[in-house]
N, C-alpha and C. Protein backbone atom coordinates (compact mmCIF):
# COMPACT_ATOMS: atom_id res chain seq x y z
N UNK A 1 -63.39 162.17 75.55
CA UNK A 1 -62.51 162.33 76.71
C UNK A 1 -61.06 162.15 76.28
N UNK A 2 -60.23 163.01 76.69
CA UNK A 2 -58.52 162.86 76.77
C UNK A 2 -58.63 161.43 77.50
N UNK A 3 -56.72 161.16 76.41
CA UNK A 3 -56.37 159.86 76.80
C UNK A 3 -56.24 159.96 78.56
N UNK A 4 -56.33 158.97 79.41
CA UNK A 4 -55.68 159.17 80.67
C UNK A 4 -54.29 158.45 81.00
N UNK A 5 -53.72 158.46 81.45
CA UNK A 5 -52.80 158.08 82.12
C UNK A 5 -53.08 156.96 82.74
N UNK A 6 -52.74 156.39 83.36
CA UNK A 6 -53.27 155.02 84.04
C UNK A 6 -52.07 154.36 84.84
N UNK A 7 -52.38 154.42 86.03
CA UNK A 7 -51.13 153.20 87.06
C UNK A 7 -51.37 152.32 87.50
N UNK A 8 -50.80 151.29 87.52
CA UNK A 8 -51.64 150.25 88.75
C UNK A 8 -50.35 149.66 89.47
N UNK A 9 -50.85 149.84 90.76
CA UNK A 9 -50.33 149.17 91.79
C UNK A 9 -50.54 148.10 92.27
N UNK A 10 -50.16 146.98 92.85
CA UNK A 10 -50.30 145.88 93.38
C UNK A 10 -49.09 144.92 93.64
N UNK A 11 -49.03 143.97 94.76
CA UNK A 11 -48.25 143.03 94.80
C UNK A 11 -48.54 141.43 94.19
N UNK A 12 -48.95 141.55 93.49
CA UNK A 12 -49.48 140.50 92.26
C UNK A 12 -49.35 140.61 90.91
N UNK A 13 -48.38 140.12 90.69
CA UNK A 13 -48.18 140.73 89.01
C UNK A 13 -49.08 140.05 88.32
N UNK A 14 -50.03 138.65 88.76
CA UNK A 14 -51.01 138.66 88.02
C UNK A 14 -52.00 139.36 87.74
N UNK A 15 -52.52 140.08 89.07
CA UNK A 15 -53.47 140.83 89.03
C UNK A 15 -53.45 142.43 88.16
N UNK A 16 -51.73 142.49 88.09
CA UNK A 16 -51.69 143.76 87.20
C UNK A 16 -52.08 143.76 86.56
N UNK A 17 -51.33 141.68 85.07
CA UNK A 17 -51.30 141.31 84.10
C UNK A 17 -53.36 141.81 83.71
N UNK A 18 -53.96 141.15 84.23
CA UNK A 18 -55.33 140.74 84.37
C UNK A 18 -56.22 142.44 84.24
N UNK A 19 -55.64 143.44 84.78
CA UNK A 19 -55.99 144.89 84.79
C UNK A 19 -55.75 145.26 83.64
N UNK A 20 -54.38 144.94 83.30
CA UNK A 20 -53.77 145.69 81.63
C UNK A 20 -54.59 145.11 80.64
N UNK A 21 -54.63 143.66 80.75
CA UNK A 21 -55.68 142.72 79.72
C UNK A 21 -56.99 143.69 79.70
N UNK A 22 -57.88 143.41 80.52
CA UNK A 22 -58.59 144.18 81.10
C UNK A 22 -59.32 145.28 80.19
N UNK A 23 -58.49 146.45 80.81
CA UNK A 23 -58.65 147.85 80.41
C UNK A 23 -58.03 148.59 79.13
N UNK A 24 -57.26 147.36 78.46
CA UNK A 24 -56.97 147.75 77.20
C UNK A 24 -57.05 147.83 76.20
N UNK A 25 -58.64 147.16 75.78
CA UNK A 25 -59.39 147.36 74.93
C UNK A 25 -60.26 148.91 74.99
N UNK A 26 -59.86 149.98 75.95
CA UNK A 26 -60.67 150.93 76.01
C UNK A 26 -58.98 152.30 75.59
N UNK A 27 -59.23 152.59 74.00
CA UNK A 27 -58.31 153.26 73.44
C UNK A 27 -58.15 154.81 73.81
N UNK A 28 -59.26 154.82 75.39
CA UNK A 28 -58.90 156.55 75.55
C UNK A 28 -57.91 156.01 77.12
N UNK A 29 -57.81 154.87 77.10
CA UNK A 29 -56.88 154.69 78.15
C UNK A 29 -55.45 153.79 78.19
N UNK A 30 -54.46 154.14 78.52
CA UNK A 30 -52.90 153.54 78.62
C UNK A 30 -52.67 153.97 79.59
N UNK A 31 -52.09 152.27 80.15
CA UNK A 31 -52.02 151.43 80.86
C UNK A 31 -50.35 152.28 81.34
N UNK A 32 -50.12 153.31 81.59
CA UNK A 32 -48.82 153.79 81.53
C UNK A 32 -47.57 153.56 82.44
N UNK A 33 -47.67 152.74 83.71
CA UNK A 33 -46.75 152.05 84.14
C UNK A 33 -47.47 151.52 85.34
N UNK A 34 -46.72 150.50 85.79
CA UNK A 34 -47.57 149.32 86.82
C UNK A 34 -46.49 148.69 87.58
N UNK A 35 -46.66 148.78 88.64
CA UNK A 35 -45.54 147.96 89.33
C UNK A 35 -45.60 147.58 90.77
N UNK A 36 -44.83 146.93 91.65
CA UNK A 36 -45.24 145.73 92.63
C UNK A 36 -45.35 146.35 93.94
N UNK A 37 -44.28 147.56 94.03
CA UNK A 37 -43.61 148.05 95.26
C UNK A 37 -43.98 149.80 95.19
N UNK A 38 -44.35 149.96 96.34
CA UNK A 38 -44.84 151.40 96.58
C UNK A 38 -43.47 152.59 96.59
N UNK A 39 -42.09 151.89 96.73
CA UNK A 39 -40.62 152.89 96.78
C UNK A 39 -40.90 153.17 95.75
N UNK A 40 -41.39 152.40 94.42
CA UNK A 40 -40.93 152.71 93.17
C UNK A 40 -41.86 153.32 92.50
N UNK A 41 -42.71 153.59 92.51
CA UNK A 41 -43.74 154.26 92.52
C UNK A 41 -43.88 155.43 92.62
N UNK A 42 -43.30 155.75 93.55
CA UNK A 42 -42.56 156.92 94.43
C UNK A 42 -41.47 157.67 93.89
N UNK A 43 -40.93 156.84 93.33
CA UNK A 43 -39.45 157.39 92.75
C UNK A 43 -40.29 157.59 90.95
N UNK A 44 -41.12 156.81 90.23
CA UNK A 44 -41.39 156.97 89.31
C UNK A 44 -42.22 158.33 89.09
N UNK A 45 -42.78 158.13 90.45
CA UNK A 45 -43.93 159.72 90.55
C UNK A 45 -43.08 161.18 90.08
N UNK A 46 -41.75 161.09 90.57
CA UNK A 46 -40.71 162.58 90.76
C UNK A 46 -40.38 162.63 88.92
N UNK A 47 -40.18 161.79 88.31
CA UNK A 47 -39.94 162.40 87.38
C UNK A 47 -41.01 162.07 85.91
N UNK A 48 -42.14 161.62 86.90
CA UNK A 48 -43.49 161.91 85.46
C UNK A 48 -44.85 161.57 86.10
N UNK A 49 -45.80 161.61 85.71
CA UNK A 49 -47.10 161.83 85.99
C UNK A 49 -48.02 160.98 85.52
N UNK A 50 -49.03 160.45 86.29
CA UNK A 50 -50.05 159.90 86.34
C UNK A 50 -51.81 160.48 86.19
N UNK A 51 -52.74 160.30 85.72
CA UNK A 51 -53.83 160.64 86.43
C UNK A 51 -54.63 160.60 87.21
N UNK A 52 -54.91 158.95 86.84
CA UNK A 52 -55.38 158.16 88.03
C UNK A 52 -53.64 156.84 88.59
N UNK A 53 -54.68 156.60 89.42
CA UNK A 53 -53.71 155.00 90.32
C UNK A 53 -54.23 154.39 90.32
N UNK A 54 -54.59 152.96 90.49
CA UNK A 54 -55.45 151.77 90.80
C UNK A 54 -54.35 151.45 91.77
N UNK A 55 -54.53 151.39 93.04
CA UNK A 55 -53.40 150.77 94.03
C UNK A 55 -54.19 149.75 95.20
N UNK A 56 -53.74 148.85 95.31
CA UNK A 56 -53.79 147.69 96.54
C UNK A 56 -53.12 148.70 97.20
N UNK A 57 -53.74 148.80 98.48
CA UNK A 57 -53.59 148.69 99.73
C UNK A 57 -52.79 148.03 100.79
N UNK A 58 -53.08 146.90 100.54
CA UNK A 58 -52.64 145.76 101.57
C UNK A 58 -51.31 145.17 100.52
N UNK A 59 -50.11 145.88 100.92
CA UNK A 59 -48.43 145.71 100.45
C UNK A 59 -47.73 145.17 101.04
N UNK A 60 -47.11 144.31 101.08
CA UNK A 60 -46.35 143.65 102.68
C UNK A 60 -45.22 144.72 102.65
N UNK A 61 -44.59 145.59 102.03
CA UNK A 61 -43.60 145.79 102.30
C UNK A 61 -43.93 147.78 102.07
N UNK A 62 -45.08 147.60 101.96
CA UNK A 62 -46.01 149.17 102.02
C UNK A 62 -46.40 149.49 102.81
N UNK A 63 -47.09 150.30 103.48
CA UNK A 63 -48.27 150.85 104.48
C UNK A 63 -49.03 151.78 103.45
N UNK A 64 -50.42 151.30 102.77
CA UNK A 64 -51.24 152.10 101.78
C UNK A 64 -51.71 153.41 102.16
N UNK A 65 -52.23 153.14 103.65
CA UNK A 65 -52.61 154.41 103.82
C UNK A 65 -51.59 155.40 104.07
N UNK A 66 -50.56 155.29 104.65
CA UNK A 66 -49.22 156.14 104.61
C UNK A 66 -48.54 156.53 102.93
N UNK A 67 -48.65 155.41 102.07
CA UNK A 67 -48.60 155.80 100.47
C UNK A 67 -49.65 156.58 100.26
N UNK A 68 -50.77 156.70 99.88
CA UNK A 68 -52.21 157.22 99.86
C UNK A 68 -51.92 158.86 99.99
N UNK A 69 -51.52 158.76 101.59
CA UNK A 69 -51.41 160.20 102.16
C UNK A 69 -49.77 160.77 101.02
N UNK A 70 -48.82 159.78 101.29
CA UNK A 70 -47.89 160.78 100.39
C UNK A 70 -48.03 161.33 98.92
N UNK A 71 -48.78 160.69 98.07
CA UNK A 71 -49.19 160.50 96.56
C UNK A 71 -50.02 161.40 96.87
N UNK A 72 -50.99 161.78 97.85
CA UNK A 72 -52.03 162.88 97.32
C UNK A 72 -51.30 164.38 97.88
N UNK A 73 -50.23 164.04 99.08
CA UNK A 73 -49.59 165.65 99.37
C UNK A 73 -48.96 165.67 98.46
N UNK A 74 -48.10 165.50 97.36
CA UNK A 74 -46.66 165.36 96.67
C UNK A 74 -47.17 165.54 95.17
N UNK A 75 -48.41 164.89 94.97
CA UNK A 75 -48.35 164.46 93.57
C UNK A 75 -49.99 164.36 93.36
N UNK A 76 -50.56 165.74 93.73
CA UNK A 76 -52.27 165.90 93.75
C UNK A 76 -52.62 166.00 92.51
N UNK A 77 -52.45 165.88 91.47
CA UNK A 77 -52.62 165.59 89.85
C UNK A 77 -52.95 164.48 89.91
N UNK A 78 -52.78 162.97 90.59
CA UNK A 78 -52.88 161.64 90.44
C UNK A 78 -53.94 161.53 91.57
N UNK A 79 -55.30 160.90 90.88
CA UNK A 79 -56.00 160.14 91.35
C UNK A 79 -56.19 159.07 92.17
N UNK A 80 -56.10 159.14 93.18
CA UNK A 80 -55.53 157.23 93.40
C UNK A 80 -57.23 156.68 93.98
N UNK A 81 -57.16 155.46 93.45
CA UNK A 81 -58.76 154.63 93.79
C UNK A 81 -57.98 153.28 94.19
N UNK A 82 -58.07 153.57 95.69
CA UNK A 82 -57.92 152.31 96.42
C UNK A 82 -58.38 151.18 95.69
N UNK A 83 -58.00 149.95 95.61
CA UNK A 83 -58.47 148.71 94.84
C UNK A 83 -57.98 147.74 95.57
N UNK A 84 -58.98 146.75 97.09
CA UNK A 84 -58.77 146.54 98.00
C UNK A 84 -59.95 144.76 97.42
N UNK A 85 -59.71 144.07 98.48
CA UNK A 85 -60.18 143.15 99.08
C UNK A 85 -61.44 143.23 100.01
N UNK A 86 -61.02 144.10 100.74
CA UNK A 86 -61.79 144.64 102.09
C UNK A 86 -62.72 145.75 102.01
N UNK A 87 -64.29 145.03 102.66
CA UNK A 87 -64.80 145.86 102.83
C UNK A 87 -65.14 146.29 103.93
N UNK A 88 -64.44 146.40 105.17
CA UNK A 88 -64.52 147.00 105.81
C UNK A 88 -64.36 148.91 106.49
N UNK A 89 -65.75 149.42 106.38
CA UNK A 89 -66.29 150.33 106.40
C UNK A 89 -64.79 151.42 107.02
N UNK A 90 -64.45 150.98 108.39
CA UNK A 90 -63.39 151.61 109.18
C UNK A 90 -62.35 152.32 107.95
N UNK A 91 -61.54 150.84 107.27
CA UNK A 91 -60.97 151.15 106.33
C UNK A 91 -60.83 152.00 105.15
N UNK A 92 -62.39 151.92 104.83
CA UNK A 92 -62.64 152.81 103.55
C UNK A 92 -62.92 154.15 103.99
N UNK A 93 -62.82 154.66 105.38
CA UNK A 93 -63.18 156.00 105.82
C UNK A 93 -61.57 155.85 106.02
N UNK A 94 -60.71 155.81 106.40
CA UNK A 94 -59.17 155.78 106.28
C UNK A 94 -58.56 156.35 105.21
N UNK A 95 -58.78 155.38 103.98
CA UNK A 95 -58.17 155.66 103.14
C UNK A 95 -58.99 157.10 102.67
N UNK A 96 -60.20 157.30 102.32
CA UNK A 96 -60.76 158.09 101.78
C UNK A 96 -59.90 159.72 102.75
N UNK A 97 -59.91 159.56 104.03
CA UNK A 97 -59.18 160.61 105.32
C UNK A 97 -57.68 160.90 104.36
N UNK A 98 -57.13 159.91 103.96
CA UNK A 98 -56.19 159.97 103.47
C UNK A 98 -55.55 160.48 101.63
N UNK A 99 -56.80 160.91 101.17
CA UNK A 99 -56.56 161.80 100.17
C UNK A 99 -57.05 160.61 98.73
N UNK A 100 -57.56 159.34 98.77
CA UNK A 100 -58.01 158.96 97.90
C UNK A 100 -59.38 159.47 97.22
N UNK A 101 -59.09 159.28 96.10
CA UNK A 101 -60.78 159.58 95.62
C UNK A 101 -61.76 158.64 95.40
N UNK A 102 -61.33 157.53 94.95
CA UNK A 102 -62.55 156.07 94.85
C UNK A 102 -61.91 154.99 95.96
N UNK A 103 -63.07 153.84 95.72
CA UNK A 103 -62.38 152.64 96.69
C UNK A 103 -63.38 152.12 95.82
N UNK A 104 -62.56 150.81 94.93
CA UNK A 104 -62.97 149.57 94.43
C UNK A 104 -62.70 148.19 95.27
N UNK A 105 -63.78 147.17 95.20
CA UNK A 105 -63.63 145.87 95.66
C UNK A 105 -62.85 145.10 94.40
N UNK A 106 -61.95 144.52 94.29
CA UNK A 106 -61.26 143.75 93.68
C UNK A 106 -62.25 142.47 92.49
N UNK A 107 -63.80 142.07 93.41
CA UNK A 107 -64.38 141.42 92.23
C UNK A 107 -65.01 142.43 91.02
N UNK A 108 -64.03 144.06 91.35
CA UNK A 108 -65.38 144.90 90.27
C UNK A 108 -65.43 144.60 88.99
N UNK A 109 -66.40 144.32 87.99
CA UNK A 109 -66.33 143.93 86.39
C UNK A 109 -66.15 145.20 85.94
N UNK A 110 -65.27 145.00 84.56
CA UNK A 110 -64.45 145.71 83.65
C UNK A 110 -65.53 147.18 83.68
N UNK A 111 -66.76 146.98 83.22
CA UNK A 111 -67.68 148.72 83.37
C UNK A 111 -67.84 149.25 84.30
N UNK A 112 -67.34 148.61 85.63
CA UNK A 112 -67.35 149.39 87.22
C UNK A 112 -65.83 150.01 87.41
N UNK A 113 -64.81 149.39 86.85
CA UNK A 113 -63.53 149.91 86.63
C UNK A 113 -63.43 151.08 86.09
N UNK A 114 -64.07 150.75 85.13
CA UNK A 114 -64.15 152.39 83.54
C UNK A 114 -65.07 152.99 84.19
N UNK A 115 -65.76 152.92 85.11
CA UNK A 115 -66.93 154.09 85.46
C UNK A 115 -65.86 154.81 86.88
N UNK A 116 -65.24 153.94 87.51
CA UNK A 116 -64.87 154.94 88.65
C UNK A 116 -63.62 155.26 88.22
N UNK A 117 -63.08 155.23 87.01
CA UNK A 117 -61.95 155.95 86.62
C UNK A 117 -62.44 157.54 85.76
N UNK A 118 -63.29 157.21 85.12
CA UNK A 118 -64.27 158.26 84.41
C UNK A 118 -64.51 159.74 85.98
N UNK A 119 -65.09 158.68 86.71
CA UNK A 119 -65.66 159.17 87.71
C UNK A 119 -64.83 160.49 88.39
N UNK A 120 -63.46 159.77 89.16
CA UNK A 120 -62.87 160.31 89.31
C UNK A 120 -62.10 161.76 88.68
N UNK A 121 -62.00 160.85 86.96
CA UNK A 121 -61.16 162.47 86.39
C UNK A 121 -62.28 163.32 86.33
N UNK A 122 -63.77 163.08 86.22
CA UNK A 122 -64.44 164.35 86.40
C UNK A 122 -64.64 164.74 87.61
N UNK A 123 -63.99 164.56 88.77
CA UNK A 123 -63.30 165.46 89.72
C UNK A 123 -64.45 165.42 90.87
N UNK A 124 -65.31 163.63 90.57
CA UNK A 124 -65.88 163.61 91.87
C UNK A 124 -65.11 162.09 92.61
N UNK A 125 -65.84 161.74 93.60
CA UNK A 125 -65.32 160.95 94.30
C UNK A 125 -66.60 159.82 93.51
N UNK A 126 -65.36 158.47 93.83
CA UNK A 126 -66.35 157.46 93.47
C UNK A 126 -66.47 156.08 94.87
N UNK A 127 -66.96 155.18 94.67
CA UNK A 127 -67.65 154.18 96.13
C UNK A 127 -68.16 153.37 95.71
N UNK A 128 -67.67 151.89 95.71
CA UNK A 128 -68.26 150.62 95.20
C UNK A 128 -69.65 150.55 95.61
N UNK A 129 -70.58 149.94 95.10
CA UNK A 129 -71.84 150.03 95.43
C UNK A 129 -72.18 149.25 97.02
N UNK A 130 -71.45 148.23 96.98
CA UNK A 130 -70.97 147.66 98.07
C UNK A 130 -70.96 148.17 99.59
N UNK A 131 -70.10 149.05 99.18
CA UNK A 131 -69.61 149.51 100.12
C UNK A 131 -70.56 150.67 100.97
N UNK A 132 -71.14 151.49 99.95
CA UNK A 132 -72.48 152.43 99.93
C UNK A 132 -72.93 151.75 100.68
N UNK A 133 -73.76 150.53 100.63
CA UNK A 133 -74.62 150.07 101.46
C UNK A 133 -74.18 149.88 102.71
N UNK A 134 -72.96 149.32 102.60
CA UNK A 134 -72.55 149.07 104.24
C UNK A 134 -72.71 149.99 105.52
N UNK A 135 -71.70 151.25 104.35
CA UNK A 135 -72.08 152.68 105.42
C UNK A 135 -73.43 153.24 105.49
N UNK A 136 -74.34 153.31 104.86
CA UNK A 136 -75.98 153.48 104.66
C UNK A 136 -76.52 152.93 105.86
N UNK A 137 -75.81 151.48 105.83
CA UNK A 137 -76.81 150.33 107.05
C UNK A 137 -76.15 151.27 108.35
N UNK A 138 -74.85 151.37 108.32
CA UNK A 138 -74.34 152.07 109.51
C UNK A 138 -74.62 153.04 110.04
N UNK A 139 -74.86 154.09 108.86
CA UNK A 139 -75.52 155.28 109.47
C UNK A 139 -76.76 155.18 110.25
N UNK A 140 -77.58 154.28 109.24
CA UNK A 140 -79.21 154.06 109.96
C UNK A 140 -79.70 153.36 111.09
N UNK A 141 -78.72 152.42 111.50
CA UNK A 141 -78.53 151.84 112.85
C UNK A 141 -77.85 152.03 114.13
N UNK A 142 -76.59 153.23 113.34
CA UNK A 142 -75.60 153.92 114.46
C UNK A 142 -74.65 152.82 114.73
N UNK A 143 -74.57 151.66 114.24
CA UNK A 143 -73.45 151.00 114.56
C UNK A 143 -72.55 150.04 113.76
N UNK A 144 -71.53 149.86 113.97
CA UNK A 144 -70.49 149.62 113.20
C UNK A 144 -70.93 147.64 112.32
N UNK A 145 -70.08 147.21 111.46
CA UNK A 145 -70.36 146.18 111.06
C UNK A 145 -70.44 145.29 112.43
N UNK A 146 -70.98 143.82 112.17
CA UNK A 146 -70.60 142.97 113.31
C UNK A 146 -69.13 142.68 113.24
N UNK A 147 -68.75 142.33 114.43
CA UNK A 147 -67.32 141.89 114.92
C UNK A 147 -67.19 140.60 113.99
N UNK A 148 -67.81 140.18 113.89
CA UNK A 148 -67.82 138.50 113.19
C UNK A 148 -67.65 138.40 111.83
N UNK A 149 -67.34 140.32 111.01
CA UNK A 149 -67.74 140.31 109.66
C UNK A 149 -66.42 141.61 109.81
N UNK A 150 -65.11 141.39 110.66
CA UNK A 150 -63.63 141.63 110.30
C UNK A 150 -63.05 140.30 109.58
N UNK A 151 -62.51 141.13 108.28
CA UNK A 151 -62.61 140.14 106.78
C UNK A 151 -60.28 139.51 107.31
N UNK A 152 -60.79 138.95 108.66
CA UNK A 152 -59.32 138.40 108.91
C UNK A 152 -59.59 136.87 108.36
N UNK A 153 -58.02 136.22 107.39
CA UNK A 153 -58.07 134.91 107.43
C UNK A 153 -57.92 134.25 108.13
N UNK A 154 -58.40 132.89 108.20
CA UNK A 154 -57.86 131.66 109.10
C UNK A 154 -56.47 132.14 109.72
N UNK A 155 -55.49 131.89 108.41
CA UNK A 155 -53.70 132.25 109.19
C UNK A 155 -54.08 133.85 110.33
N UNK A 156 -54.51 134.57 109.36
CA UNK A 156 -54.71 135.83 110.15
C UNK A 156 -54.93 135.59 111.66
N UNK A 157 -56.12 135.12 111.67
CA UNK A 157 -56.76 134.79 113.22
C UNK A 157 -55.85 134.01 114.14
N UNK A 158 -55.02 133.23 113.70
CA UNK A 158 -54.18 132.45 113.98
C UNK A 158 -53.08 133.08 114.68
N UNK A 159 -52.49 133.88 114.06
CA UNK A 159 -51.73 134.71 114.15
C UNK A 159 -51.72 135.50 115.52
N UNK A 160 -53.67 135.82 115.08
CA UNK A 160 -53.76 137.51 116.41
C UNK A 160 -53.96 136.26 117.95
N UNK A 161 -54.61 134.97 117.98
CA UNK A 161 -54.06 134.31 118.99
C UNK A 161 -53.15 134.52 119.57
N UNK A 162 -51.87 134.25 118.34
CA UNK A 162 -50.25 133.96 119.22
C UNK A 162 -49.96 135.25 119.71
N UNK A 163 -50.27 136.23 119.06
CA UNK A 163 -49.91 137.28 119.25
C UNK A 163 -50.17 138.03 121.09
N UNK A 164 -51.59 137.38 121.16
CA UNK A 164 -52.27 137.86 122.30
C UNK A 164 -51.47 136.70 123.82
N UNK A 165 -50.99 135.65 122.92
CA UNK A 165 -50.47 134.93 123.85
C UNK A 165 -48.38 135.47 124.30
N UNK A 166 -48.65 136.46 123.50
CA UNK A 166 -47.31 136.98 124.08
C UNK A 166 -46.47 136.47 123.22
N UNK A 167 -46.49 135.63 121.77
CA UNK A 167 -45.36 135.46 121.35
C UNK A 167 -44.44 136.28 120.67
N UNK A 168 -43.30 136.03 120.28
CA UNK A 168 -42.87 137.30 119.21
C UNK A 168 -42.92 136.65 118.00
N UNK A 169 -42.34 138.06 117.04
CA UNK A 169 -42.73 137.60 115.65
C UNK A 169 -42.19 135.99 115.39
N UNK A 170 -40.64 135.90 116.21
CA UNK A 170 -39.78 134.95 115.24
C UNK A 170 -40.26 133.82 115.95
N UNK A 171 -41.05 133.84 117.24
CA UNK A 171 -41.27 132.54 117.79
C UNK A 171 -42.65 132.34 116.94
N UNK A 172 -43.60 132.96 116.55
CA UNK A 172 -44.41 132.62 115.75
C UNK A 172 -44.11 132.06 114.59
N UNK A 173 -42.90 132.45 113.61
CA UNK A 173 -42.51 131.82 112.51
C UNK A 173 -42.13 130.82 112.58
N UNK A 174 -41.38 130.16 113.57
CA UNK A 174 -40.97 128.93 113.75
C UNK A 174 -42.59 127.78 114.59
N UNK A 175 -42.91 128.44 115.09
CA UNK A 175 -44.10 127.86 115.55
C UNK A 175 -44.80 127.33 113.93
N UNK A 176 -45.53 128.13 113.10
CA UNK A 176 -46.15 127.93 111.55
C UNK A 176 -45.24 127.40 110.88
N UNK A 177 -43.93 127.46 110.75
CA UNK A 177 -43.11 126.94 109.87
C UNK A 177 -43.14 127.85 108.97
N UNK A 178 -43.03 129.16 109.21
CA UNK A 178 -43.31 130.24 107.89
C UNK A 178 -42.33 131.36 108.43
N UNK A 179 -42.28 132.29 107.37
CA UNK A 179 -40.99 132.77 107.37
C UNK A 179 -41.05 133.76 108.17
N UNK A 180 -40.33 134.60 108.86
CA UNK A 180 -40.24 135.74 109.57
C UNK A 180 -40.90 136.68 108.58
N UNK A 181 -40.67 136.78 107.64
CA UNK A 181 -41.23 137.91 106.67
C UNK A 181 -42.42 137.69 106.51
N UNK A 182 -42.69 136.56 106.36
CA UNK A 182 -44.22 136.07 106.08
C UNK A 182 -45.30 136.37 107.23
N UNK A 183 -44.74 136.48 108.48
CA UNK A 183 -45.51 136.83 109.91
C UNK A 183 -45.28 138.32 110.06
N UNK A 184 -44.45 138.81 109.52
CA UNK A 184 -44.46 140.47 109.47
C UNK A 184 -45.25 140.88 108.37
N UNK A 185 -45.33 140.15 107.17
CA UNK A 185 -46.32 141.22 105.99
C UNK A 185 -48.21 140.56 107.18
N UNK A 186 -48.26 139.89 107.20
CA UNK A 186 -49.36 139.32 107.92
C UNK A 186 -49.79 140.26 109.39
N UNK A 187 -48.83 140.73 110.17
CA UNK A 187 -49.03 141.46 111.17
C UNK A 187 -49.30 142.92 110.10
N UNK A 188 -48.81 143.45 109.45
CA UNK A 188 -48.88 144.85 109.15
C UNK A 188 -50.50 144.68 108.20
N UNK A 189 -50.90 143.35 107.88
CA UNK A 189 -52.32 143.53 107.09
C UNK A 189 -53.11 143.72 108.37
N UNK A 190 -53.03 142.78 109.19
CA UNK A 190 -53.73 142.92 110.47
C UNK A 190 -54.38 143.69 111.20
N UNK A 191 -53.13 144.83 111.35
CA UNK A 191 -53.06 146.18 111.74
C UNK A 191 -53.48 147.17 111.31
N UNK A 192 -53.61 146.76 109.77
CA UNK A 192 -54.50 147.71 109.10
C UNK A 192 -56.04 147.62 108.69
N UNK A 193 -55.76 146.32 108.92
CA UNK A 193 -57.62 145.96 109.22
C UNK A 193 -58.13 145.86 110.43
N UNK A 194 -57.60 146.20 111.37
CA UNK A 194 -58.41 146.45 112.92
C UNK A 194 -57.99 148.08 113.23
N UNK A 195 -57.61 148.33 112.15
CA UNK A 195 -57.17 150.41 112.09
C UNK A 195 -56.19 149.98 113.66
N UNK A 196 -55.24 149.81 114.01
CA UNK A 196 -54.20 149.93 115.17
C UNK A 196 -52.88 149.70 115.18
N UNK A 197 -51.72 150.22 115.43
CA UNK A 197 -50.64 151.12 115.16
C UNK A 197 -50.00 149.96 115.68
N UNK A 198 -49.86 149.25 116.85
CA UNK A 198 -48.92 148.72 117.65
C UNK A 198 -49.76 147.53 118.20
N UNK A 199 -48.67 146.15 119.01
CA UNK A 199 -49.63 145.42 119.40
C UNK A 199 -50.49 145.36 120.87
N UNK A 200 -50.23 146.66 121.45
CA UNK A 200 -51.19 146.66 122.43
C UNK A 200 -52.10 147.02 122.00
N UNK A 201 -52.31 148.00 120.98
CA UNK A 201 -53.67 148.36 120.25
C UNK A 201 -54.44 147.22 119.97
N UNK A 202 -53.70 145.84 118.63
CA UNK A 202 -53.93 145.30 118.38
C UNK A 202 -54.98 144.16 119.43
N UNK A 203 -54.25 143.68 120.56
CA UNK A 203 -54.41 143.08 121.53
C UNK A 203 -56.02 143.38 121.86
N UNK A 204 -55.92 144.65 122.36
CA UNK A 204 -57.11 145.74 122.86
C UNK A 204 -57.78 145.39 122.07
N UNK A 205 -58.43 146.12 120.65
CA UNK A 205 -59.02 145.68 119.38
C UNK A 205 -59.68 144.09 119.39
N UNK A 206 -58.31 143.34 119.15
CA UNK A 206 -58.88 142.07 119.34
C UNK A 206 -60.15 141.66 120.27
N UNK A 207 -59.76 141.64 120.92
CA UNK A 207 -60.85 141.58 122.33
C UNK A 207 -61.92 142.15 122.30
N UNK A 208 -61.90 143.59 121.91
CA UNK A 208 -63.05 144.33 121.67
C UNK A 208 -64.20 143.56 120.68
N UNK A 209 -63.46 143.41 119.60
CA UNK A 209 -64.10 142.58 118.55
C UNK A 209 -64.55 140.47 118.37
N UNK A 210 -63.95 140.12 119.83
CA UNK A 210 -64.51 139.04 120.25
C UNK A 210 -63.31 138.28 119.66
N UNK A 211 -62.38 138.42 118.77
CA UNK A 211 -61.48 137.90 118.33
C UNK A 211 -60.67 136.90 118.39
N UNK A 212 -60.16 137.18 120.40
CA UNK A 212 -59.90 135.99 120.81
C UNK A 212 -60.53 135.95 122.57
C-alpha cells in the first residue's frame, strides 16, 4: 500500500501526542499534520492535502458535524473517520449524513485504528464494532437506545437542569463557579448529543428523554 497521509484532529494535545506514538511504528503511514482547532485545519486544507482525518467531534470552539460537512464538500480527497467518545447511534447517523466515512470509539486498540484507516482508503466505509451492534439492536426492535443510555456527564446534566430552569449562560457560570466559556463549550456538546440546534429544542429533547 502507498504511504498515506494522515491528520488528526482533536482538542487534546495529549490525545494527538498518544495517536502519533501510536501509529508510528506503521512505516506506510505519516502522521502529516495534527492540530487542536478546526479554523486551522481549514486553512491548512487550501494549500495541501490529506487522505484520511482522524477528527474529534466534540470541539468547544468547532461544530464537527458542520466541519465534517465542509471537509467532505471542499476537500473530497480526505477521508475523515470521526473519532468520538460517543456512542450514540443518533450521532453516528449524523456524522456519517454528513460526508464521513468511518466512526471510531476513542478506546479503539492500535489494529482497529490501522484497519479503519486501511478500510477507508479502499474506498469503503468503516463502523466500530460497537456501534454495529447498537444499530443492529435498533433495527430489530424498531427503537432507539434507552433515554438513560444519553452518554451526558454529571456537569452536563447539571447544566441541562439550569438550563430548563430558565437560566442564562452567564448566570449559570457564576452559579458553578466556571467560566462563561466553559458553560458555552458544554452547551454546544450538549446540543450535539441530543442532535438540537437551539434551547427550546434542547428543553423539548430533554424531557422527551426523561432528563429532567
Amino acid at each position: 500500500m502507498n504511504q498515506i497521509r494522515l491528520g488528526i484532529v482533536d482538542d487534546h494535545a495529549v490525545v494527538i501526542d498518544g495517536l502519533k506514538t501510536m501509529l508510528g511504528t506503521y512505516p506506510h503511514l505519516q502522521v502529516a499534520y495534527t492540530t487542536q482547532y478546526g479554523n486551522e485545519l481549514l486553512n491548512f486544507l487550501q494549500a495541501s492535502c490529506l487522505d484520511v482525518l482522524l477528527m474529534d467531534i466534540q470541539m468547544p470552539e468547532t461544530n464537527g458535524i458542520d466541519l465534517c460537512k465542509q471537509i467532505t464538500r471542499h476537500y473530497p480527497q480526505t477521508k475523515v473517520i470521526a473519532f468520538s467518545s460517543f456512542d450514540d447511534s443518533n450521532y453516528v447517523k449524523q456524522i456519517f449524513r454528513s460526508g464521513a466515512k468511518g466512526y471510531l470509539l476513542k478506546n479503539a486498540d492500535k489494529q482497529t485504528i490501522l484497519t479503519a484507516i486501511e478500510t477507508v482508503m479502499n474506498g469503503e466505509d468503516y463502523m466500530d464494532e460497537t456501534i454495529k451492534k447498537i444499530l443492529l439492536q435498533e433495527s430489530l426492535t424498531g427503537q432507539r437506545r434507552s433515554i438513560y443510555e444519553v452518554p451526558l456527564t454529571k456537569r452536563e446534566k447539571e447544566l441541562v437542569q439550569l438550563i430548563a430552569e430558565g437560566f442564562s449562560s452567564q448566570e449559570i457560570a457564576d452559579k458553578l463557579f466556571i467560566s462563561l466559556r466553559t458553560v458555552e463549550t458544554h452547551r454546544l456538546n450538549i446540543n450535539q448529543k441530543l442532535d438540537v440546534k437551539n434551547t427550546a429544542g434542547l428543553v423539548k429533547e430533554a424531557i422527551k428523554r426523561g432528563l429532567i
